[in-house]
Protein backbone atom coordinates (compact mmCIF):
# COMPACT_ATOMS: atom_id res chain seq x y z
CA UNK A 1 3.12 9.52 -36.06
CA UNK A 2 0.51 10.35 -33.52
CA UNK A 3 -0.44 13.68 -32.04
CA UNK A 4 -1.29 14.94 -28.90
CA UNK A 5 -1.19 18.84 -27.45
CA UNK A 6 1.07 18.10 -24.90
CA UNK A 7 3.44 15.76 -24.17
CA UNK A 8 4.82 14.48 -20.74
CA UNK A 9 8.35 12.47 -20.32
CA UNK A 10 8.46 10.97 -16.87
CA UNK A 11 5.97 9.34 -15.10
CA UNK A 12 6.61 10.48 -11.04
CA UNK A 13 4.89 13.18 -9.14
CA UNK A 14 5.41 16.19 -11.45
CA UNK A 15 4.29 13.89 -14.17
CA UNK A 16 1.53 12.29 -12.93
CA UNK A 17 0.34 14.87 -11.44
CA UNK A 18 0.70 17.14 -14.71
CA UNK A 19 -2.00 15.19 -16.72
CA UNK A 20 -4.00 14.90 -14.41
CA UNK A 21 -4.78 18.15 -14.06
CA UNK A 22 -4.07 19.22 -17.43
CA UNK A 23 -6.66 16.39 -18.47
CA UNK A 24 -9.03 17.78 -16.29
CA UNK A 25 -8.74 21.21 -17.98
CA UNK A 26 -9.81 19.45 -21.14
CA UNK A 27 -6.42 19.54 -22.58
CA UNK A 28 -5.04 16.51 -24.57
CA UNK A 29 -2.44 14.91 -22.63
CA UNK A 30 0.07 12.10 -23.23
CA UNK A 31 2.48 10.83 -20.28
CA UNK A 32 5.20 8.86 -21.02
CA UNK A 33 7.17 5.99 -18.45
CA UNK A 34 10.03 4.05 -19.58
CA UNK A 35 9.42 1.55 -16.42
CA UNK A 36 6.09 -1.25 -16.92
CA UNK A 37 5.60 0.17 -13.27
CA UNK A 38 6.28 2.52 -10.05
CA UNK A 39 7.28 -0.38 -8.27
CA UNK A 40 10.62 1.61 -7.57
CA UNK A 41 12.74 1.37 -3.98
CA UNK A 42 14.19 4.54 -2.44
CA UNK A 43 12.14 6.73 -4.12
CA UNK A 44 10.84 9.68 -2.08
CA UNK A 45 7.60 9.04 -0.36
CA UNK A 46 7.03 12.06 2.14
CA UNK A 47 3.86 13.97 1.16
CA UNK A 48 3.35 17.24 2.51
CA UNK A 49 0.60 18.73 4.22
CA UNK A 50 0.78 21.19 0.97
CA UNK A 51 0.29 18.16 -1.13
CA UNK A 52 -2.27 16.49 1.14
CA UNK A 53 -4.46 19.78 1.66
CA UNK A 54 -4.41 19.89 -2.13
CA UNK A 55 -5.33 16.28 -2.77
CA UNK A 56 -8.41 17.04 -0.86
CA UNK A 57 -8.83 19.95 -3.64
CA UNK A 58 -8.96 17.05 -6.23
CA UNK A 59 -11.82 15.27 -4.50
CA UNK A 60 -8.81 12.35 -3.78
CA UNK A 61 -8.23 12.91 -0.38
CA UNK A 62 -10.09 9.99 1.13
CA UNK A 63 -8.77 7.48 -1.71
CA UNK A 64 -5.31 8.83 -0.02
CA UNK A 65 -6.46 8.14 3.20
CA UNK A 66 -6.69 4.69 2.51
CA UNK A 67 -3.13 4.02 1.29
CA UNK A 68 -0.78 2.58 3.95
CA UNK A 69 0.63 5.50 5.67
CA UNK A 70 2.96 6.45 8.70
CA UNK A 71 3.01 10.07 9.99
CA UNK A 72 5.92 12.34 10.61
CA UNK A 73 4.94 14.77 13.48
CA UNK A 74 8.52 15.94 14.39
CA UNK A 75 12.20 16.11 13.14
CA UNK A 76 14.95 15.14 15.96
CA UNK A 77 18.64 14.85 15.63
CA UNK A 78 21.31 13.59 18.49
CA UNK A 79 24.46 15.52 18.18
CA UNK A 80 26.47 13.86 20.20
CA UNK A 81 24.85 14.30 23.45
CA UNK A 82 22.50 16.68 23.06
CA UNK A 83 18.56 16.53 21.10
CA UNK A 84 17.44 19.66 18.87
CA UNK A 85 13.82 19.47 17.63
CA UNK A 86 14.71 20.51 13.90
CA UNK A 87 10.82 21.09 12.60
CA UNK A 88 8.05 20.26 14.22
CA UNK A 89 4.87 19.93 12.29
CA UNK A 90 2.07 19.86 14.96
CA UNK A 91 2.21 24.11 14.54
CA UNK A 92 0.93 23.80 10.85
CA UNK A 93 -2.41 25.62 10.39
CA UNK A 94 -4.97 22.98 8.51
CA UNK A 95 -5.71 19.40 9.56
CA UNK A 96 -2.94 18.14 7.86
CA UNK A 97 0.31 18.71 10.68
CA UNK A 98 2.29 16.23 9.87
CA UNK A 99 4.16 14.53 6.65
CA UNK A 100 2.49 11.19 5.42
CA UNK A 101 5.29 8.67 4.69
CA UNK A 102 3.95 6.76 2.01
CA UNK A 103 5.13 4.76 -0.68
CA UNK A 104 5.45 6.20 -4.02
CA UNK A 105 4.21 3.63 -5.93
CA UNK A 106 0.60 3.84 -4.37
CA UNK A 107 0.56 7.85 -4.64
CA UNK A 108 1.52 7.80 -8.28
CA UNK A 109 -1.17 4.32 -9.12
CA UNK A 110 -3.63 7.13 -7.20
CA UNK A 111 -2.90 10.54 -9.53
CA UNK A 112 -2.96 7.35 -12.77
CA UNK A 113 -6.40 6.29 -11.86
CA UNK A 114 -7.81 9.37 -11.21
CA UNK A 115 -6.44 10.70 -14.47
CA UNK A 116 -7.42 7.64 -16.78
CA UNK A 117 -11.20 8.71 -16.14
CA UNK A 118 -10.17 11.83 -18.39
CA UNK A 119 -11.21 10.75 -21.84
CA UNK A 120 -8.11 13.39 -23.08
CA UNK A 121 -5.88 11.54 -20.48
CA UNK A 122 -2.95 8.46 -22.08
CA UNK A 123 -0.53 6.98 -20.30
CA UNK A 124 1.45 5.00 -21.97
CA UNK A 125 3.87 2.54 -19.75
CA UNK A 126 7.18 0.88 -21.07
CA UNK A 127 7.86 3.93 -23.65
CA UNK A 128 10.92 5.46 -23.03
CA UNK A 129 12.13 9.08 -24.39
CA UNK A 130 14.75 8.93 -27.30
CA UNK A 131 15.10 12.27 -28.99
CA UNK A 132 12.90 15.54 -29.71
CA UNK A 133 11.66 16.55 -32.50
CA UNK A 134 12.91 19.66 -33.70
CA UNK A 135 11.88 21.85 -36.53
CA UNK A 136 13.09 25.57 -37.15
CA UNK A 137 14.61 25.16 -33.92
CA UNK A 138 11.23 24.84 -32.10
CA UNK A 139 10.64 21.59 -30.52
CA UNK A 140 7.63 19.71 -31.73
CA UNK A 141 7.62 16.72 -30.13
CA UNK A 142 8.93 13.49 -29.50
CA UNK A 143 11.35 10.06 -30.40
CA UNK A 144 10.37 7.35 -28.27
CA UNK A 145 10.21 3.32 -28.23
CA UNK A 146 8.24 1.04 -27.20
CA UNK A 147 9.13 -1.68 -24.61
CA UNK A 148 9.33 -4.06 -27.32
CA UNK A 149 11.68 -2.05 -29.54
CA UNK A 150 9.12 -0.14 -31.83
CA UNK A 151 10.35 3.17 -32.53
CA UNK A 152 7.43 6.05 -32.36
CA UNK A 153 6.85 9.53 -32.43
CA UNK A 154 4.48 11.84 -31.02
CA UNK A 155 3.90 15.24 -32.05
CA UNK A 156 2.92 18.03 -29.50
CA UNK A 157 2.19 21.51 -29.03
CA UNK A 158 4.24 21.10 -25.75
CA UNK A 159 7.05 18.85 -24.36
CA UNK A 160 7.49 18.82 -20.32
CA UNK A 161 9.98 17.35 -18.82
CA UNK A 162 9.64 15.62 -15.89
CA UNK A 163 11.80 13.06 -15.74
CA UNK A 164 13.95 13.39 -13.30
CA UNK A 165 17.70 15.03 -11.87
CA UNK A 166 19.81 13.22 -15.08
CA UNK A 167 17.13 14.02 -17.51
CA UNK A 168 17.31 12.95 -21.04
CA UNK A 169 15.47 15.75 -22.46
CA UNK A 170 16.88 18.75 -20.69
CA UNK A 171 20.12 17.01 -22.19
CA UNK A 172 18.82 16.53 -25.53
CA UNK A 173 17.69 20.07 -25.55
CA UNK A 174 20.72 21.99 -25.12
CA UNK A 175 19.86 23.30 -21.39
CA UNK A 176 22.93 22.93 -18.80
CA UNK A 177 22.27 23.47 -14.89
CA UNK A 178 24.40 25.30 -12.82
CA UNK A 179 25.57 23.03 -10.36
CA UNK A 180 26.54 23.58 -6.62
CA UNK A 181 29.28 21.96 -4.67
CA UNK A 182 27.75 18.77 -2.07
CA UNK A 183 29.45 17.35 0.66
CA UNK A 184 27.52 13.96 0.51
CA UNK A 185 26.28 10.92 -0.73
CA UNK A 186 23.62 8.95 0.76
CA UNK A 187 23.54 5.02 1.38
CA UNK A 188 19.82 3.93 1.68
CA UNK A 189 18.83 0.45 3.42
CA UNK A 190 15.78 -1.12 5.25
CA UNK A 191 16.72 -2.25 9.13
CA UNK A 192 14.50 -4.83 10.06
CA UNK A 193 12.33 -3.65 13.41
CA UNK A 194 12.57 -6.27 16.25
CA UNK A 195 10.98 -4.36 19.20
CA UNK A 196 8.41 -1.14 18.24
CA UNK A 197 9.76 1.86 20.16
CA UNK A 198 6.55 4.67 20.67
CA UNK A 199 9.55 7.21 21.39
CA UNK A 200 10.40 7.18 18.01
CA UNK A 201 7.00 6.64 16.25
CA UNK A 202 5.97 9.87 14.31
CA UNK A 203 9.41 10.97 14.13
CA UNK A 204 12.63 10.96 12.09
CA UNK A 205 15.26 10.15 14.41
CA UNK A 206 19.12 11.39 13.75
CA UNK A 207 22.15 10.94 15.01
CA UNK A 208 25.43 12.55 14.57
CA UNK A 209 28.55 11.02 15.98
CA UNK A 210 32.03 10.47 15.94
CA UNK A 211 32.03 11.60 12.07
CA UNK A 212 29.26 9.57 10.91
CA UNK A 213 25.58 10.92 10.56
CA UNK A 214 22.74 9.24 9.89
CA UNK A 215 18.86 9.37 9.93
CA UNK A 216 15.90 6.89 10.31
CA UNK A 217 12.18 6.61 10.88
CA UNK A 218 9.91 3.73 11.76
CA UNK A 219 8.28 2.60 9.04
CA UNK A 220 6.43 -0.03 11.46
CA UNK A 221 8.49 -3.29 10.19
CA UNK A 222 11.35 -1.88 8.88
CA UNK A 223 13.66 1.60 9.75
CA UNK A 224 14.12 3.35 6.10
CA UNK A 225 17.71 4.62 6.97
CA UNK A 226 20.02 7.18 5.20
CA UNK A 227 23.47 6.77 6.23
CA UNK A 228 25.75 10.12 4.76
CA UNK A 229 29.00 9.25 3.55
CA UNK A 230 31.53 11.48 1.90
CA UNK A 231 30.99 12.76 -1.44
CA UNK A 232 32.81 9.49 -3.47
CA UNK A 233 33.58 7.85 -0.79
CA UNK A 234 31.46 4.70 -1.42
CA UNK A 235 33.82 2.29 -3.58
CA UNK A 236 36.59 3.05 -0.47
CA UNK A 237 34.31 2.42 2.40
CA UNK A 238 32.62 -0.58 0.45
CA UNK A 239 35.86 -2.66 0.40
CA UNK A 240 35.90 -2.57 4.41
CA UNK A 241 33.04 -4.69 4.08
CA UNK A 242 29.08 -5.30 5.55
CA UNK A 243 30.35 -6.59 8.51
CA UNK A 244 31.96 -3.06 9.18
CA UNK A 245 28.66 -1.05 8.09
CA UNK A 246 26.20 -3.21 10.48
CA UNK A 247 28.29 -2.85 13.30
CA UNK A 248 28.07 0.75 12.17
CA UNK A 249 24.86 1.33 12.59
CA UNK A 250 24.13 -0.66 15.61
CA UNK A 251 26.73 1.59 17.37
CA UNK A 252 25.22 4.55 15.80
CA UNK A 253 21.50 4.21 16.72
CA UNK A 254 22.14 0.91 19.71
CA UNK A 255 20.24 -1.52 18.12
CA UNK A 256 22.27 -4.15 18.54
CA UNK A 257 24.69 -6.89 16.62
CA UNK A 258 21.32 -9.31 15.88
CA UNK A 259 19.39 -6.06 14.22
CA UNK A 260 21.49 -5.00 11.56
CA UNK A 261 22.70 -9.11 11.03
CA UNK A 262 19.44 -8.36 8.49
CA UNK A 263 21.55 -6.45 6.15
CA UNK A 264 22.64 -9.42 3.85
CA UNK A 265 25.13 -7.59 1.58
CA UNK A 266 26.22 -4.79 -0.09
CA UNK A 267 23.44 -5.47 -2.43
CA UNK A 268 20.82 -4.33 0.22
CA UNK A 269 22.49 -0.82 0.45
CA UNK A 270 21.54 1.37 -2.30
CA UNK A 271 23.64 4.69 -3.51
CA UNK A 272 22.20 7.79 -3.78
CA UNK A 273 24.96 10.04 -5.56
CA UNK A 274 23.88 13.75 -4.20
CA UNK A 275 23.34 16.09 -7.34
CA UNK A 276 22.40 19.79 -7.00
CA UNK A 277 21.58 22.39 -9.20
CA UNK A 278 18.94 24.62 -11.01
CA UNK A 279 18.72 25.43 -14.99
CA UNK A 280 19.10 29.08 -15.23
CA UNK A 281 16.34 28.90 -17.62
CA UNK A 282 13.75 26.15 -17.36
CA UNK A 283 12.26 26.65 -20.91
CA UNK A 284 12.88 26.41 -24.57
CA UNK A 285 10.40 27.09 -27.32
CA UNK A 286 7.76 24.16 -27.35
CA UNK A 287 9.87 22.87 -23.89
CA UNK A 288 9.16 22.83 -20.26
CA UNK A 289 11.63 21.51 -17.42
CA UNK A 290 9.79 21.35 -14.12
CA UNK A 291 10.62 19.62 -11.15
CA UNK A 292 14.13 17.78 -10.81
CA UNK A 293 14.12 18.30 -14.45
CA UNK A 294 15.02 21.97 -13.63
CA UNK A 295 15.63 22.04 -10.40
CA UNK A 296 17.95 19.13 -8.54
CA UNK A 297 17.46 19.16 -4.80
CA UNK A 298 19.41 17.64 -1.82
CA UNK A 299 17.83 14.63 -0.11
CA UNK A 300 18.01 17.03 2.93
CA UNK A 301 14.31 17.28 4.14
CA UNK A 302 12.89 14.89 2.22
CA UNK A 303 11.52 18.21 -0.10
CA UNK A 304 12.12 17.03 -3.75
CA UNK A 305 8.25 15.33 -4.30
CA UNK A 306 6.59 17.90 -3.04
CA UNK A 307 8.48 20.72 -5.21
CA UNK A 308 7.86 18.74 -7.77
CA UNK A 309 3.65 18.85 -7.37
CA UNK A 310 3.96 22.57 -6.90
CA UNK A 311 5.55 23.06 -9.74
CA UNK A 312 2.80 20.96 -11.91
CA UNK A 313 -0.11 22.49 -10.07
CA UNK A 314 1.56 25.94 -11.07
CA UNK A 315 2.24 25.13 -14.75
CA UNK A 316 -1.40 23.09 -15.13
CA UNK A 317 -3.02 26.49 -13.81
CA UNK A 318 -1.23 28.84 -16.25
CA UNK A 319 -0.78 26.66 -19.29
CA UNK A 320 -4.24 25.45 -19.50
CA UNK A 321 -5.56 28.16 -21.12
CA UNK A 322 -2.62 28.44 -23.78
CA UNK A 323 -2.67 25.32 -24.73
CA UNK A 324 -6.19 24.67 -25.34
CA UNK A 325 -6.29 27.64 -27.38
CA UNK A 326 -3.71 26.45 -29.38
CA UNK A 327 -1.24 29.93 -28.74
CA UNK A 328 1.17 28.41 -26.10
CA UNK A 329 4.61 30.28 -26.27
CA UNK A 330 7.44 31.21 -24.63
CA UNK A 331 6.20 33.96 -22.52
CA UNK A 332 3.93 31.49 -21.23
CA UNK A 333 6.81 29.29 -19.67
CA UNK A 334 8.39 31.88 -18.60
CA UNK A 335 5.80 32.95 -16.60
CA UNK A 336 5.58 29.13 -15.11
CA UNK A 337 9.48 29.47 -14.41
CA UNK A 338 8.69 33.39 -12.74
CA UNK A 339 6.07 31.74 -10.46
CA UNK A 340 8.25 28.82 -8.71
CA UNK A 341 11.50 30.24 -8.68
CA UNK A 342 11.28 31.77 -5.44
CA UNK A 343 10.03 28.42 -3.76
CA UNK A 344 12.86 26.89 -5.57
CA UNK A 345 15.95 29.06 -4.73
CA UNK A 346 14.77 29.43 -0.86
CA UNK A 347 14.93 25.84 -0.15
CA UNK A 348 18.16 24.95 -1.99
CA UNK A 349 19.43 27.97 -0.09
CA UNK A 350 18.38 26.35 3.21
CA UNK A 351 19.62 23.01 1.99
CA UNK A 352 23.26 24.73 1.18
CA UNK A 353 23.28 26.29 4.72
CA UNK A 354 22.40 22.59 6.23
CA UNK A 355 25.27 21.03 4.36
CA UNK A 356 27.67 23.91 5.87
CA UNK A 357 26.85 24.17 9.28
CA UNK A 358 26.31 20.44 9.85
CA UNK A 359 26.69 17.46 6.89
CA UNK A 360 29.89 18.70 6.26
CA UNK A 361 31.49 19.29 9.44
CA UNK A 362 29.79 15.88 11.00
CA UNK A 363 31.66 13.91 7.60
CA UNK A 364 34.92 15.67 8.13
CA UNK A 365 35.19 15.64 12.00
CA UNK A 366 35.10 19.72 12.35
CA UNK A 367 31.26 20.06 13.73
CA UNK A 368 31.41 20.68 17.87
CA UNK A 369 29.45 18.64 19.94
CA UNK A 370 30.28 20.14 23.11
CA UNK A 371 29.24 24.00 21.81
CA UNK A 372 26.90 23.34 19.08
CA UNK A 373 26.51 25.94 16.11
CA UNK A 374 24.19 28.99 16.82
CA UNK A 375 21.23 27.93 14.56
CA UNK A 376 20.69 24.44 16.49
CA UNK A 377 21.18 26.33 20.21
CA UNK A 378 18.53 28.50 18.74
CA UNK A 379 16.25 25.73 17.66
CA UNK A 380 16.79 24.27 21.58
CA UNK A 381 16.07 27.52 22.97
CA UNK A 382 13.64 28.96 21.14
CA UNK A 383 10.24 26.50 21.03
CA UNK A 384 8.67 28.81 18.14
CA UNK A 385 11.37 28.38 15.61
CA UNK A 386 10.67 24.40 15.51
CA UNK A 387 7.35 25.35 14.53
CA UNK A 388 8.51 28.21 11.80
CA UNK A 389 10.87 25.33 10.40
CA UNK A 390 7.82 22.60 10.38
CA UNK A 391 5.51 25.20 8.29
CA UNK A 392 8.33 26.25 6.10
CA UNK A 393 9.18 22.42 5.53
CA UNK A 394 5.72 21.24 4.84
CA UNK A 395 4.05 24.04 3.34
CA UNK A 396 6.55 26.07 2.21
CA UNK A 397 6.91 29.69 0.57
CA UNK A 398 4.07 30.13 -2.12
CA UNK A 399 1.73 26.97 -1.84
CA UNK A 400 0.03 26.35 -4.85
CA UNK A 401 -3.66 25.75 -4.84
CA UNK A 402 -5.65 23.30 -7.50
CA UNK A 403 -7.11 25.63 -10.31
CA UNK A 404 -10.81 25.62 -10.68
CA UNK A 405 -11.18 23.53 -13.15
CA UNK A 406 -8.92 20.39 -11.45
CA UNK A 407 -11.45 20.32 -8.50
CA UNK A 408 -13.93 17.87 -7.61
């Protein structure tokens, strides 16, 4: 059995971004990722300018610079024939006004390197979560295996979870989320670009039609496109066939027959199935759920990484302490779960209001073109609220700031 003082499942932004800070306080730390890799596709890769202004605050912000990045200035959708500006980030105090699209896999090999040069930093790769271990109904750490079979365990003052919206541990410890109604799923595929179009660059470009909504950006070869179907509607619309869903999408944004041609098969179209909810309690004794572990968010906004960071920077700051000292308890999560919830409920609140007024209507037919819904003839009329909705988009309600001891 090994021993560490605190153990993290899930290797993506909460996780990594967990030990590195907690590392950095001096406190033992042990990741755990099932994959040999975060060579994932469809995996959120918006950073923030919250995330960004604090990666500077880790002395990592011109590593960052360096990754392959496309910026996301401004948030546009076409309903039917008229353009509302949904955010627009350019109004964002800071130097960061706009969301860097980048992929995930190069953020997360960023937070992993800087940890490793913590000498109380492991991460161990291809070790995936099997039970917890439980004693006097305190958990004390964990089951895992290795990638080669080898069962392990790994004792810890503290579990986190962070792995993910169909987490194993918030399963295996008895917490349930509340769950909210969705009108959605998502099908995710890469549209090969023929012809670069500066109209669109910096931008996420939707369109809402005919009862089909979609959204894409340039990435600068490809358009990374959502295309919203009805909530289990994918095995019905499926047996139409590609052919139907490219000539879909070339009506839908007018690229053309000879654009979408690119999408081989089915195979090339990924399903997202839209979960949402929130634990009413994020915490057990010797257990933490943060990010989608506790917390499931619509794809709506592209939010869910950057929640996820805030929530580690906030539990690195006030667990630190605790668990160095040895006297972590449950008044400590708590006060982790206290700190975030706000944050939390506010954007799934806007998310549920986005699915009423417009995903839902555009899927079912009911959302007018011709008189559009108050909050989007506000948005056209009113400059300043595109600028409210970029700063509460990319910073957010209650930005968290690295603690003292993360900064270099």
């Amino acid at each position: 059995m090994e021993r560490t003082t605190c153990c993290v499942v899930g290797g993506g932004p909460a996780g990594m971004m967990l030990g590195l800070l907690l590392a950095r306080a001096g406190v033992e730390v042990t990741v755990l990722e099932k994959h040999g890799d975060f060579l994932r596709d469809f995996r959120g890769d918006t950073i923030h300018p919250s995330t960004l202004r604090l990666l500077d605050e880790l002395g990592l912000g011109r590593e960052f610079a360096r990754l392959p990045a496309r910026r996301l200035e401004e948030m546009r959708m076409n309903i039917g024939d008229h353009t509302v500006t949904m955010a627009d980030f350019r109004y964002i105090p800071g130097p960061y006004k706009y969301i860097a699209m980048v992929p995930q896999w190069d953020f997360l090999n960023l937070l992993a390197d800087a940890a490793a040069e913590e000498p109380s930093f492991t991460l161990r790769m291809r070790t995936a979560f099997t039970g917890l271990r439980i004693e006097r109904g305190r958990v004390t750490g964990v089951h895992c295996v290795d990638g080669d079979g080898v069962p392990g365990e790994i004792a810890a003052d503290l579990v986190v979870a962070c792995d993910g919206r169909d987490s194993p541990v918030r399963r295996e410890a008895g917490l349930r989320p509340d769950w909210f109604e969705v009108p959605m799923d998502v099908w995710q595929v890469r549209v090969p670009v023929r012809r670069p179009d500066s109209a669109k660059e910096g931008r996420v470009f939707g369109q809402v039609r005919n009862g089909q909504i979609a959204v894409t950006m340039d990435r600068g070869d490809y358009y990374q496109t959502s295309y919203l179907i009805a909530k289990g509607g994918d095995a019905k619309l499926r047996a139409q066939g590609i052919q139907w869903f490219r000539d879909e999408l070339a009506d839908l944004f007018g690229w053309g027959r000879g654009v979408t041609d690119a999408i081989g098969s089915w195979e090339d179209v990924k399903l997202l199935e839209v979960t949402m909810g929130r634990l009413p309690r994020w915490y057990r004794d010797g257990l933490l759920c943060i990010g989608d572990a506790a917390h499931t968010m619509s794809p709506v906004g592209g939010v869910g990484v950057n929640l996820a960071v805030q929530d580690a920077v906030a539990a690195a700051r006030i667990l630190a302490g605790p668990l160095r000292r040895g006297t972590v308890g449950l008044a400590d999560l708590a006060r982790v779960q206290k700190r975030r919830w706000l944050p939390m409920a506010f954007i799934q609140k806007t998310q549920l209001g986005d699915h009423r007024t417009m995903h839902g209507p555009a899927l079912n037919g009911t959302l007018d073109t011709e008189r559009l819904p108050v909050p989007f003839r506000l948005m056209r009329r009113l400059p300043a609220l595109r600028g409210v909705a970029g700063y509460l988009g990319g910073i957010g309600i209650r930005p968290e700031h690295a603690p003292a001891f993360a900064r270099r």
